[in-house]
Protein backbone atom coordinates (compact mmCIF):
# COMPACT_ATOMS: atom_id res chain seq x y z
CA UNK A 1 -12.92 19.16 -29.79
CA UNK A 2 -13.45 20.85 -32.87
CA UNK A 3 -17.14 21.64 -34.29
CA UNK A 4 -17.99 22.31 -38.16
CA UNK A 5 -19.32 25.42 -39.02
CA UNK A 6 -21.82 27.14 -41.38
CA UNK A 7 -23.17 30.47 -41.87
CA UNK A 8 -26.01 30.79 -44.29
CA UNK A 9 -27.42 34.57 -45.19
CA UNK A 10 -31.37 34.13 -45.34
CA UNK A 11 -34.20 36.61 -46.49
CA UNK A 12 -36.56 35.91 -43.54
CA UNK A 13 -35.23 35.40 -40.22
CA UNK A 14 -38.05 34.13 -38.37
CA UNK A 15 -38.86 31.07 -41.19
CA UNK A 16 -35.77 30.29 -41.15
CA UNK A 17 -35.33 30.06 -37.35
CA UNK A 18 -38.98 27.46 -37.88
CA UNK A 19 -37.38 25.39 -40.50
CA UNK A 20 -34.17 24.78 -38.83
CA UNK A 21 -35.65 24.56 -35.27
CA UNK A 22 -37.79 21.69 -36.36
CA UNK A 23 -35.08 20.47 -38.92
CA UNK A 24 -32.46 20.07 -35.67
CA UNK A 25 -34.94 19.43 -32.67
CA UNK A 26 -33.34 22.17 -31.24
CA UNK A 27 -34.21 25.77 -30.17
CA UNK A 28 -31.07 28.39 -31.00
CA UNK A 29 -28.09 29.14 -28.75
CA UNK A 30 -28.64 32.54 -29.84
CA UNK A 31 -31.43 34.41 -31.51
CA UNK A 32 -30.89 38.36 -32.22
CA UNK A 33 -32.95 40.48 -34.37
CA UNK A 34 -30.76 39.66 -37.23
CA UNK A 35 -28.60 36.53 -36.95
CA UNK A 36 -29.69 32.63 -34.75
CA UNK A 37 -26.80 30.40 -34.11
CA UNK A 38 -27.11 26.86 -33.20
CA UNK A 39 -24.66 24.72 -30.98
CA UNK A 40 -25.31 21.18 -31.68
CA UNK A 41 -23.70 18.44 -30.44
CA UNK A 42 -24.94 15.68 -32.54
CA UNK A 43 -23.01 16.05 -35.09
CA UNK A 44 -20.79 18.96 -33.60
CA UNK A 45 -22.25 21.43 -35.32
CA UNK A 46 -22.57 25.87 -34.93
CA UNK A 47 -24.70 26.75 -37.56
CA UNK A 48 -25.61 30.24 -38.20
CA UNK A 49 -27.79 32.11 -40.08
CA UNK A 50 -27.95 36.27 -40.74
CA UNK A 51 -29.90 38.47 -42.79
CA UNK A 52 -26.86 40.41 -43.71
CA UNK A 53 -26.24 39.27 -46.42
CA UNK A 54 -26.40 40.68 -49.83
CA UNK A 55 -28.51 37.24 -51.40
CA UNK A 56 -29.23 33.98 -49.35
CA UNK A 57 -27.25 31.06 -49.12
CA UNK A 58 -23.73 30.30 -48.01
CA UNK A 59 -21.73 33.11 -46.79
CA UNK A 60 -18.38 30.55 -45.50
CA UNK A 61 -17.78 27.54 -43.85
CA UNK A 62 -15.62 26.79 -41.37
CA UNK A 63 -14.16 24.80 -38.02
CA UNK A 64 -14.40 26.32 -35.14
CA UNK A 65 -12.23 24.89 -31.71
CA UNK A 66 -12.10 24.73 -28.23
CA UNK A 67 -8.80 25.96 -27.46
CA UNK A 68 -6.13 27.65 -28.81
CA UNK A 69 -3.64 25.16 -29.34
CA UNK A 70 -6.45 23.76 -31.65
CA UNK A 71 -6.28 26.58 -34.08
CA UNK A 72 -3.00 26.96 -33.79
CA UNK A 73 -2.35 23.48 -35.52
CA UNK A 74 -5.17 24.17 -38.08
CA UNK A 75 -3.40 27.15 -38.89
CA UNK A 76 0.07 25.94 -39.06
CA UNK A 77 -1.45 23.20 -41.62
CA UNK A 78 -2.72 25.73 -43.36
CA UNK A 79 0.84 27.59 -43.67
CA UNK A 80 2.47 23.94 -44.50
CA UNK A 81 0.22 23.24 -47.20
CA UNK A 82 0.91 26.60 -48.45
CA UNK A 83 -2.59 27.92 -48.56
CA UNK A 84 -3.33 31.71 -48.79
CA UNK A 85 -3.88 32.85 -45.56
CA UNK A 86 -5.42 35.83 -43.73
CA UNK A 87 -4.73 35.92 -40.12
CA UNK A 88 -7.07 38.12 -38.27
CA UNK A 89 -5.86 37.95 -34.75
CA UNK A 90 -8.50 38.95 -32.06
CA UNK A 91 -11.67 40.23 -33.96
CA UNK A 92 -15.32 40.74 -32.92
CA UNK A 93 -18.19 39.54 -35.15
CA UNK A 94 -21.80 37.23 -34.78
CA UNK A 95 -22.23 38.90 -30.99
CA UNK A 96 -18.77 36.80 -30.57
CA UNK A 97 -15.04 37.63 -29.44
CA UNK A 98 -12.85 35.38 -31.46
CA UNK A 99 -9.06 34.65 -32.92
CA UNK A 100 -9.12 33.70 -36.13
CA UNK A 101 -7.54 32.94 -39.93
CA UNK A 102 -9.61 32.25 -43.01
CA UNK A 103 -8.56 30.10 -46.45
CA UNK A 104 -10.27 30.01 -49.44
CA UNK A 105 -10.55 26.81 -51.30
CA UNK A 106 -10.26 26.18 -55.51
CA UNK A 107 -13.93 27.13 -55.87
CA UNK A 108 -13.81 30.48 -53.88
CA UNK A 109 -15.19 29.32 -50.77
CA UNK A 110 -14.10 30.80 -47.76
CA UNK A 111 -13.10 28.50 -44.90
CA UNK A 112 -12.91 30.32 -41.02
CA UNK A 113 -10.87 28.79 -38.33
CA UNK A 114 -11.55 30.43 -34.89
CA UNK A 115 -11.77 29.90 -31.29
CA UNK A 116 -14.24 31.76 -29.25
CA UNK A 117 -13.55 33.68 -26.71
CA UNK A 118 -16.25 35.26 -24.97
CA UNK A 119 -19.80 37.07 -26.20
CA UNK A 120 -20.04 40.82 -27.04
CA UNK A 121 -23.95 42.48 -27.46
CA UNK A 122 -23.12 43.89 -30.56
CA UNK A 123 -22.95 42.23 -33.92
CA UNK A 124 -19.57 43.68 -34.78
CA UNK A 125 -17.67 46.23 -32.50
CA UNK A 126 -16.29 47.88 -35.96
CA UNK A 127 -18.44 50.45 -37.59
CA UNK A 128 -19.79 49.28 -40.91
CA UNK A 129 -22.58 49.82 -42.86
CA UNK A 130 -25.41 47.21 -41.91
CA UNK A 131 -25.92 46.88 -45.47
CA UNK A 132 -22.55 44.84 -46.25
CA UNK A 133 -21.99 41.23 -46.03
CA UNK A 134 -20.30 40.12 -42.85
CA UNK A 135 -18.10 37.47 -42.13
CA UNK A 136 -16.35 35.76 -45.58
CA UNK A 137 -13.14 37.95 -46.57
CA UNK A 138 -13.85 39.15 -49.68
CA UNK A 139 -12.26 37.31 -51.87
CA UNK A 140 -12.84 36.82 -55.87
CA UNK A 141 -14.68 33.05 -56.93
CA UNK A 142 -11.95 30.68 -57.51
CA UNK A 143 -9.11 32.62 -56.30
CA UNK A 144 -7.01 32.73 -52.61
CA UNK A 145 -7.72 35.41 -50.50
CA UNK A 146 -5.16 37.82 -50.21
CA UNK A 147 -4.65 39.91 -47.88
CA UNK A 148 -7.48 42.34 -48.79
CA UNK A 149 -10.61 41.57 -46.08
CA UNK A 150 -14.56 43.59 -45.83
CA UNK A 151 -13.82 46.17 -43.24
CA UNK A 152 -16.76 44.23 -41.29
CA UNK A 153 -15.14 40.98 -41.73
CA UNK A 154 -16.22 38.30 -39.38
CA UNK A 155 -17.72 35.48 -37.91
């Protein structure tokens, strides 16, 4: 199974945990003193939200799997299709263990493909600032990521 996912920097945590409680009927997964994650099922959804980011709205998008063999094909789609690619490997980010690969599409928007492997208690195991964005590569609007990533790349 795969499940669509979103990761939204907000300016006030707790509001934002209110609206989109009571928005999904749902409580979070996850709630930390800077980031909530939801795991809905209906639709198959893990939306996050952080207040890392630099101004609110949507850090990246993304699909996250079940299994390996799951991201392998999105990834080897991505590699057909010829899409700029960043492969990440193992990385730690969102209190989260994952493998993953990220594509940016026409408009600049970065798209994350990762399967989960296990929870960490930390945000990110890599030192960075708390002050820069996490998860989207940085990549300019409108162009492909290269290989260039934010040393605190994740999600």
């Amino acid at each position: 199974m795969k499940r669509f996912h979103v990761h939204l920097h907000v300016d006030d945590l707790a509001r934002s945990i209110g609206f989109y409680s009571k928005l999904f009927a749902a409580e979070p997964a996850r709630v930390e003193s800077d980031y909530a994650k939801w795991m809905l099922d209906d639709p198959a959804l893990n939306f996050a939200i952080s207040t890392r980011g630099s101004q609110p709205g949507i850090d990246h998008l993304g699909i996250q799997t079940d299994d390996a063999a799951e991201l392998a094909t999105l990834k080897a789609r991505a590699e057909a299709a010829d899409m700029a690619l960043l492969d990440e490997g193992q990385t730690t980010c969102c209190y989260a263990r994952s493998e993953k690969h990220w594509i940016t599409d026409p408009q600049g928007i970065a798209w994350e493909h990762f399967h989960t492997l296990g929870n960490i208690p930390v945000f990110n195991e890599a030192a960075a600032p708390a002050a820069t964005a996490c998860c989207a590569p940085a990549a300019p609007r409108g162009k492909p990521i290269g290989i260039a990533v934010k040393a605190s790349s994740c999600c």
